[in-house]
Every structure is written in structure tokens, then in C-alpha cells.
Protein backbone atom coordinates (compact mmCIF):
# COMPACT_ATOMS: atom_id res chain seq x y z
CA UNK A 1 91.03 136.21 78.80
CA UNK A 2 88.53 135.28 81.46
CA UNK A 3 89.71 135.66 84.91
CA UNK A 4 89.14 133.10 88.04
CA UNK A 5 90.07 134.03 91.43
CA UNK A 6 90.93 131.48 93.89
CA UNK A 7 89.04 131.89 97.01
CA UNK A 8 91.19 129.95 99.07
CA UNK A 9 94.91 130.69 99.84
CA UNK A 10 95.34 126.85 100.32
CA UNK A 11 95.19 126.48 96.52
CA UNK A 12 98.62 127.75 95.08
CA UNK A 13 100.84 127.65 91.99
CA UNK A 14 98.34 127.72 89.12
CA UNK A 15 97.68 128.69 85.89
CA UNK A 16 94.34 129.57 83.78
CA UNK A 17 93.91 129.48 80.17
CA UNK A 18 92.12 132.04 78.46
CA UNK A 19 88.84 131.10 76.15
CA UNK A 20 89.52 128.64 73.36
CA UNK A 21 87.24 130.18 70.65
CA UNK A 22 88.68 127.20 68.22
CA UNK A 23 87.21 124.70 70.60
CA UNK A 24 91.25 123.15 71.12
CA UNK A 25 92.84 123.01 74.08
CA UNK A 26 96.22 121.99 74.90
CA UNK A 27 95.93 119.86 78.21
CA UNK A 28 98.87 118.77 80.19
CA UNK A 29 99.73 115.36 78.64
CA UNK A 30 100.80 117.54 75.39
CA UNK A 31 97.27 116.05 73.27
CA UNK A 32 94.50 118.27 71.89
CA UNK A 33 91.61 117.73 73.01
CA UNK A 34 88.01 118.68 71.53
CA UNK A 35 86.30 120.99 73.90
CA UNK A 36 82.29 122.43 73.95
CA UNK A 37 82.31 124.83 76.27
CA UNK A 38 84.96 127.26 77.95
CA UNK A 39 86.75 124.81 80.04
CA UNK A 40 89.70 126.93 82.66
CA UNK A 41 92.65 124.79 82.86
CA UNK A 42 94.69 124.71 86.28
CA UNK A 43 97.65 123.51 86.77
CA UNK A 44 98.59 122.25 90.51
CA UNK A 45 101.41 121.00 91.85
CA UNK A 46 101.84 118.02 94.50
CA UNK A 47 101.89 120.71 97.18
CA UNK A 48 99.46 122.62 95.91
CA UNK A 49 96.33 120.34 95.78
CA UNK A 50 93.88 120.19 98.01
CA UNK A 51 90.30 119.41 97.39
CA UNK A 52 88.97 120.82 101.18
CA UNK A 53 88.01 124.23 99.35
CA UNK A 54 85.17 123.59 97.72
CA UNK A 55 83.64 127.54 96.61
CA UNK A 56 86.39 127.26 94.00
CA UNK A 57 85.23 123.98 92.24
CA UNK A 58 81.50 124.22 92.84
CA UNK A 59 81.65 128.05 91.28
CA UNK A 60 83.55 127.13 88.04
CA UNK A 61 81.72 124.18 86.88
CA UNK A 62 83.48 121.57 84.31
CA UNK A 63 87.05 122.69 85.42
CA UNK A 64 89.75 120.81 83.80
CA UNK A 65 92.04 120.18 86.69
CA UNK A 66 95.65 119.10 85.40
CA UNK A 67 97.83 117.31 88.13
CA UNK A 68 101.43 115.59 87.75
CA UNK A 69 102.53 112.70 89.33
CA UNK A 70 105.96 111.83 89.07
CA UNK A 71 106.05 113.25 85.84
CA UNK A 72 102.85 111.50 84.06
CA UNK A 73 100.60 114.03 83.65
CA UNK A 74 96.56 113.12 84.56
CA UNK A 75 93.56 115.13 84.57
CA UNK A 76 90.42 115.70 86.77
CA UNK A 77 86.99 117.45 85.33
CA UNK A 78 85.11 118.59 88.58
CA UNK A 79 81.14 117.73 88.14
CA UNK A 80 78.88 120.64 89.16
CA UNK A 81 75.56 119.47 91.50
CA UNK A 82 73.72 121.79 92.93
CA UNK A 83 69.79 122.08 92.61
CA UNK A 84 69.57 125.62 91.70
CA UNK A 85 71.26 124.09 88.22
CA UNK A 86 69.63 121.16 88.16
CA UNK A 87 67.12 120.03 90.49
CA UNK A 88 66.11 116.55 89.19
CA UNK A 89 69.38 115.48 89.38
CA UNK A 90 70.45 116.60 93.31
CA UNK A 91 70.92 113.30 94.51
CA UNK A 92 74.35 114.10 95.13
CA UNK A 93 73.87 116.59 97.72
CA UNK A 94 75.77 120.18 97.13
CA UNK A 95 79.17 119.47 97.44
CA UNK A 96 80.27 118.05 93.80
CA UNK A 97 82.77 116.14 92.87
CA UNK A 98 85.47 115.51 90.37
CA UNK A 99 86.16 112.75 88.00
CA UNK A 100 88.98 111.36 85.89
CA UNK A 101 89.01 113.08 82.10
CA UNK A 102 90.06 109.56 80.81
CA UNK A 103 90.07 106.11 82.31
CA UNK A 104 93.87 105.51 84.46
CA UNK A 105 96.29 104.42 81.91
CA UNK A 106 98.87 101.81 82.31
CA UNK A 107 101.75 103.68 82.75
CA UNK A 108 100.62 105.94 85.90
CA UNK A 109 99.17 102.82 87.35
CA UNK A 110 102.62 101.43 87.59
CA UNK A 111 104.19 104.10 88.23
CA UNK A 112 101.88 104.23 91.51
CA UNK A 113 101.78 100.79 92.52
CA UNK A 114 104.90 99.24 91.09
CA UNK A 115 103.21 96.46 88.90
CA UNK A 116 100.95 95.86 86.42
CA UNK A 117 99.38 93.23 84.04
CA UNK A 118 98.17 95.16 81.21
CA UNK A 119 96.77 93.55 77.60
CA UNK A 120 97.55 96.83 76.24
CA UNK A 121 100.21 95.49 73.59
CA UNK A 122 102.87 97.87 75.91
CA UNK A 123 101.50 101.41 74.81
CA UNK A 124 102.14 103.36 77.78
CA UNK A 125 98.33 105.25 77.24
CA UNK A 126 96.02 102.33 76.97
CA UNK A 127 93.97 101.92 79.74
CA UNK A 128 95.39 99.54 82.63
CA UNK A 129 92.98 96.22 82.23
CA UNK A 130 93.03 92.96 84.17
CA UNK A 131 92.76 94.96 88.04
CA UNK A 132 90.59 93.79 90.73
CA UNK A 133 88.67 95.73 92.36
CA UNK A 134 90.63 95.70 95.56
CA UNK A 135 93.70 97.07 93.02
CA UNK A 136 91.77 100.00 91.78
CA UNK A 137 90.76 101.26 95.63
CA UNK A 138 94.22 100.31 96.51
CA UNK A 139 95.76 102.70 93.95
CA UNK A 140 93.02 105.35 95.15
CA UNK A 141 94.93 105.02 98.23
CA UNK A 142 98.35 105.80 97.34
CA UNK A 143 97.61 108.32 95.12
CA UNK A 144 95.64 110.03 97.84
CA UNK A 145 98.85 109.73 100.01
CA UNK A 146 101.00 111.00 97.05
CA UNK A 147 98.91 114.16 97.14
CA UNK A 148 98.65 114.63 100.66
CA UNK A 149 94.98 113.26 101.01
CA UNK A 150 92.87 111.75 103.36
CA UNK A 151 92.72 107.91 102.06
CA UNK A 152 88.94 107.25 101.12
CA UNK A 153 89.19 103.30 101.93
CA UNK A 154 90.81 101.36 104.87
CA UNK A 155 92.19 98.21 103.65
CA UNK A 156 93.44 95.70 105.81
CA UNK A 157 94.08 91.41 105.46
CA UNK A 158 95.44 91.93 102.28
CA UNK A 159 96.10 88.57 100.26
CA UNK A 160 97.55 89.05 96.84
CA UNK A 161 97.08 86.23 93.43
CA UNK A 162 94.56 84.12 95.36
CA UNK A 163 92.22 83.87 92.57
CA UNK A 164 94.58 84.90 89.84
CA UNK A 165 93.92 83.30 86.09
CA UNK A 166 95.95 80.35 86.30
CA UNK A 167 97.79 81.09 82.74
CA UNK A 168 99.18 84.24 84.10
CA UNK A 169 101.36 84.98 87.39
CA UNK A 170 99.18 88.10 88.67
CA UNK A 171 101.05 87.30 91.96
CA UNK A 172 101.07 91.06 92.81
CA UNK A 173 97.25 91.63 92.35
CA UNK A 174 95.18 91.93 95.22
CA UNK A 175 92.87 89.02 95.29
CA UNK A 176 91.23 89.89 99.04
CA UNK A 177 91.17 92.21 101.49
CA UNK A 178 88.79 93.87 104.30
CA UNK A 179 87.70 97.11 103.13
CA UNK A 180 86.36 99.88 105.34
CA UNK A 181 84.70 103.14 103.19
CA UNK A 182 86.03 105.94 106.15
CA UNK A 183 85.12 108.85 103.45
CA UNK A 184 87.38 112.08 103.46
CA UNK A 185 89.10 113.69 100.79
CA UNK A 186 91.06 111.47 98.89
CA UNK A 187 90.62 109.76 95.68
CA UNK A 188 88.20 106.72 95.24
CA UNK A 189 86.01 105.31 92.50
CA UNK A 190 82.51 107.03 91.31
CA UNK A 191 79.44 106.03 92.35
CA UNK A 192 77.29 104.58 90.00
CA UNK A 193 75.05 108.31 89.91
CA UNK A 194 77.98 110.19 89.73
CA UNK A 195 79.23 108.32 86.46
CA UNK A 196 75.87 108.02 84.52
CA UNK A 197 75.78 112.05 85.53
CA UNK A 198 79.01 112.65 84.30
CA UNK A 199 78.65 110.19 81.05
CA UNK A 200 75.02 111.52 80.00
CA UNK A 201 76.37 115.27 80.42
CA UNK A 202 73.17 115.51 82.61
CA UNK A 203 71.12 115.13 80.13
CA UNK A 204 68.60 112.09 78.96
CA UNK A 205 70.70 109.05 78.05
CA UNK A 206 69.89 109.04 74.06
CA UNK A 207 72.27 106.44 73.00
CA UNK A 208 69.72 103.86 71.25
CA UNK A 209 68.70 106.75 68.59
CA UNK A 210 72.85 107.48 67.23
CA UNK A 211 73.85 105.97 64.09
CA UNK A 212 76.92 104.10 63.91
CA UNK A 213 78.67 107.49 62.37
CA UNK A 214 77.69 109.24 65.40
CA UNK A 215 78.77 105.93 67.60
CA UNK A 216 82.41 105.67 65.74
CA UNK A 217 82.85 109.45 67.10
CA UNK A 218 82.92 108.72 70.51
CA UNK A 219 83.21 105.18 71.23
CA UNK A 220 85.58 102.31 71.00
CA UNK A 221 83.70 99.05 70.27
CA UNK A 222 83.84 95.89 68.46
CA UNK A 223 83.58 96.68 65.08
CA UNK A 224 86.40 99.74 65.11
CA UNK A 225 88.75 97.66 67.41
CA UNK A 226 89.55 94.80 65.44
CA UNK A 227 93.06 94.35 64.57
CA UNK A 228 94.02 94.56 61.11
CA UNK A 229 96.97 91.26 61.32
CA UNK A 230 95.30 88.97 64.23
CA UNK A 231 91.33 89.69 64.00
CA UNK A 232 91.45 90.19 67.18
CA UNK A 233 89.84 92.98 69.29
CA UNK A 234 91.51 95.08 71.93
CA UNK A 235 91.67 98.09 73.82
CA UNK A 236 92.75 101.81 72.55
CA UNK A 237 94.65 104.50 73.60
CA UNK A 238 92.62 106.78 75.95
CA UNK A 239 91.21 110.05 74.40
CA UNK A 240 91.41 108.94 71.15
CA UNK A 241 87.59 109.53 70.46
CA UNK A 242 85.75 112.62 70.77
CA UNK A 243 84.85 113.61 74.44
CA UNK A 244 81.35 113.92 75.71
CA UNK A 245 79.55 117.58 76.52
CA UNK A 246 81.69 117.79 79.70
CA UNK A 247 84.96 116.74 78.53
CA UNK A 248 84.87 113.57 79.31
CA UNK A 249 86.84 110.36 76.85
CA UNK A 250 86.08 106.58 76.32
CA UNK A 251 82.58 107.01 79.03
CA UNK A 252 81.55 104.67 76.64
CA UNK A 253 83.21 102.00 75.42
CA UNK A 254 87.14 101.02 74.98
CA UNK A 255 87.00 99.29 78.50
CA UNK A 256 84.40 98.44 81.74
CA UNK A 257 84.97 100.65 84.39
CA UNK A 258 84.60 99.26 88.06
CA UNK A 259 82.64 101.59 90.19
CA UNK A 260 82.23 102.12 93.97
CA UNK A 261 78.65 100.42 94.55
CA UNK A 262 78.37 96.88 95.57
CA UNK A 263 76.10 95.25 92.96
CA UNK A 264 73.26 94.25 96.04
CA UNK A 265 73.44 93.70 99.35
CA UNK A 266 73.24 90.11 99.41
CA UNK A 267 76.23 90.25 97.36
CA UNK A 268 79.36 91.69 99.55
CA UNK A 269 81.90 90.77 96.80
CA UNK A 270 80.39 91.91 94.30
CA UNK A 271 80.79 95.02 92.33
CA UNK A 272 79.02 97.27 89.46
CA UNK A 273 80.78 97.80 86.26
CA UNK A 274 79.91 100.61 83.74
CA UNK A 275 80.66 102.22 80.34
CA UNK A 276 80.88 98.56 78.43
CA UNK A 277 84.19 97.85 76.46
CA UNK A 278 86.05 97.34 73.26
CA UNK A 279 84.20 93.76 73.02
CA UNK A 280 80.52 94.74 72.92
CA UNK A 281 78.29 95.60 70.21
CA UNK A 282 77.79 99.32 69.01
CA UNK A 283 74.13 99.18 69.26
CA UNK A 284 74.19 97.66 72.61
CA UNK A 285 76.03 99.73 74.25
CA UNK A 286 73.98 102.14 76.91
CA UNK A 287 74.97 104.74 79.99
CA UNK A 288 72.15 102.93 81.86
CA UNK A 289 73.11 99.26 81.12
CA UNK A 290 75.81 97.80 84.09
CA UNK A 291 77.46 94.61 84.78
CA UNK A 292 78.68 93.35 87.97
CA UNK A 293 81.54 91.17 88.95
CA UNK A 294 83.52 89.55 91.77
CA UNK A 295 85.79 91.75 93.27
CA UNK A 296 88.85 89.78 92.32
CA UNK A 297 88.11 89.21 89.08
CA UNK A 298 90.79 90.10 86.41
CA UNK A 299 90.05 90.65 82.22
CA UNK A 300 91.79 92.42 79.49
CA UNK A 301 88.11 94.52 79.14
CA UNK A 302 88.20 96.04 82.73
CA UNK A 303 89.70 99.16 83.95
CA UNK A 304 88.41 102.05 86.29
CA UNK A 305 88.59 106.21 86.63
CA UNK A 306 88.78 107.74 89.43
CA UNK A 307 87.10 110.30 91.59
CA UNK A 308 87.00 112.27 94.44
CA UNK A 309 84.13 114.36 96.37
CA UNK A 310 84.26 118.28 96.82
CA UNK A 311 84.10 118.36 100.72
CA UNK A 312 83.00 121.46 102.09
């Protein structure tokens, strides 16, 4: 077994897996998972997580961090970046960050903010759809809390089911809100460079040249998620699909993911979106194509993963 040492005594109550030679790894939701490279496992507790102590992260690249709230288990992959490993890509300065493993599933959003409004046909591990943006940040918040974080976003004037689709009663959605980006450690959404680093592996987005063998592998889209009795389309289970080079599921596919960057400046409601979803064509579907939306907006193809920077 290969051996880590913490380097911080802030950072307690964990434990490493040894090499996984067959390429499966157990992770803490009880699923295998399909692993390329040696990936250590730790295993924190609420108390135990802090993300202040960077040396630990930044010098055991692709970690697969396991963390528990309230019983529903979640995982966080941190994402080296440092320019003596690769310089062309140093944009994000040396301190790293860490991303979700899969996108936030319906069942630990509600368990965290005590509604949701879900397409998912009730599976508990579908991705949680129909969110604003506001929703996602909000969520970033209270986990952050949860864990004893620094909240990334300061948001105040919260109005809920203003612009809410008029079939549904999405009364607990936030629909506006002033938000205020005051950094620290907590959880937020990726930046759009941080999520096209973590989805291309850091490596040249070759998407366009897969066949649709090689696209069924990884990625849910519309002609694999078509239901067999209604015709219909719809979203998948997370981590169903093969992972990418760092671990990563569903980058790709299964639903839109609503990022941190505003999609201009002109536009102060308006947000990027990235990965594509269950909806779009196989052959369309690129790292380096995004969509933006209005910040209140609610569909059964949009979701989010979260993230949080390495502070050092």
C-alpha cells in the first residue's frame, strides 16, 4: 500500500486505500467506479474537513475526497494546477481546486435545502434538474455552513417562485436575489476554465473524432436516453457511464451544468451552462461548446456540480 502523510494536523479522521491494480474502487456511496490512475481515497468527517491546508491536496493530485452529509455520501476529486505540471494551462494560479465526482443528485439537494422539483421519475441518484441559478449558489452556501466553511456567495433580497413555470408550483425556488462573490473557502460552482480543465483531463478537447461506441461509453445523450414505454427522453442516474481520465462522471452529457461565470458583462443575469444534456445530439456534443441562461430559469435538462478552491 502507498502511504500519504497529512501535513496538517487540522485534517483528522481519515482513511487511504491502497493501489487498485484492477482499476475498481469502492467509493463511499457503496458503487464501483472505473478508475485510470492510482486515485487515494479519504474519508473525512463533518469535523474533520477543512480545505485551508492546501500542501496536502496540491501534492496528491486527483484525490478522491469522500465526505458525508447527513448520511448521503458525496465525493470531491481535487484538480492539480501548477505550472511546473502544466504550464499552458496555469490560468488558475497555484492553489487548485476541487470539483464534484458527479453532478449533485436529488436526494442530497433536499436533504440540504428542504425542497426540490426534480424530473428525475423519484430515483434518489438522478441529478437534481429544474434549479436556478440562485438555488445552486444557495445550496453552496449551506453546505459550506454544514461543513464549517467560509460561505463563497453573499445572498441577500431573496424572492422565491417569481418567474416559476406557470404549470408547476416551484414556490420554494429562488427566482431573485442580490449576490455578492466574497471568495473564501467554501463551496461554490466552477468556473468555466476550471470545468473544461477538469472535463478535457487537461488534455486537447478531441470529442468531434469519437465514434458513437466510444460516445455511448461516457455520455448520456439523446439516442441512449429514450424511454422504452413513453419515447420520451430523460435524465440518468449519475455515474452510470464511464468516468473521464480524472475520475470524473456525466462531464458530458446526462444534464447542463450551471457554472460560476456570467455569460458577458452586459448581461448581469445571465449565466454560462456547460457539459450539454440528455436532449442533445451525440455528435454535437463538445467540452468547448456553452449555453447561457437567465439566472432564474428552471428545466428538467439543468443541474450543477460543485466546487471549491484550495486556499493557501
Amino acid at each position: 500500500m502507498k502511504e500519504y502523510i497529512m501535513k496538517s494536523d487540522i485534517l483528522k479522521n481519515y482513511i487511504i486505500n491502497g493501489t487498485r491494480s484492477s482499476g475498481l474502487m469502492l467509493s463511499a456511496m457503496g458503487r464501483k467506479s472505473i478508475t485510470y490512475k492510482y486515485m487515494p481515497t479519504h474519508y473525512l468527517t463533518r469535523e474533520g474537513f477543512n480545505l485551508k491546508p492546501t500542501s496536502f491536496f496540491t501534492d496528491v493530485p486527483n484525490s478522491l475526497i469522500a465526505l458525508d452529509y447527513q448520511g448521503i455520501g458525496f465525493n470531491m476529486i481535487s484538480c492539480p494546477c501548477d505550472e511546473t505540471d502544466k504550464p499552458e494551462l496555469n490560468y488558475l494560479g497555484r492553489s487548485g481546486f476541487i470539483l464534484g465526482e458527479t453532478e449533485i443528485t436529488h436526494d442530497l439537494f433536499l436533504a440540504v435545502m428542504g425542497y426540490s422539483y426534480s424530473d428525475g421519475g423519484g430515483n434518489t441518484n438522478e441529478p437534481v434538474t429544474n434549479v436556478t441559478w440562485y438555488d445552486s449558489i444557495s445550496f453552496c452556501n449551506n453546505l459550506s455552513q454544514y461543513f464549517g466553511l467560509e460561505p463563497y456567495y453573499n445572498i441577500q433580497s431573496i424572492e422565491r417562485g417569481k418567474h416559476n413555470n406557470r404549470f408547476k408550483p416551484y414556490l420554494m425556488s429562488i427566482s431573485r436575489a442580490h449576490v455578492e462573490e466574497i471568495g473564501g473557502n467554501g463551496f461554490r460552482l466552477p468556473s468555466t476554465k476550471e470545468w473544461v480543465l477538469a472535463a478535457s483531463a487537461a488534455k486537447v478537447d478531441n470529442q468531434q473524432d469519437k465514434t458513437l461506441d466510444e460516445i455511448n461509453d461516457t455520455i448520456w445523450h439523446s439516442d441512449n436516453s429514450m424511454d422504452k414505454f413513453t419515447y420520451l427522453t430523460h435524465s440518468h442516474i449519475v455515474a452510470q457511464k464511464k468516468p473521464n481520465e480524472w475520475g470524473f462522471y456525466d462531464m458530458l452529457g446526462n444534464v447542463w451544468e450551471w457554472g460560476n461565470d456570467l455569460s458577458s458583462a452586459d448581461s448581469p443575469d445571465s449565466y454560462v451552462l456547460m457539459g450539454h444534456s440528455y436532449t442533445d445530439d451525440p455528435f454535437d456534443i463538445s467540452i468547448s461548446e456553452f449555453r447561457t441562461n437567465s439566472a432564474w430559469i428552471q428545466d428538467a435538462t439543468i443541474g450543477f456540480r460543485i466546487a471549491a478552491s484550495l486556499l493557501g
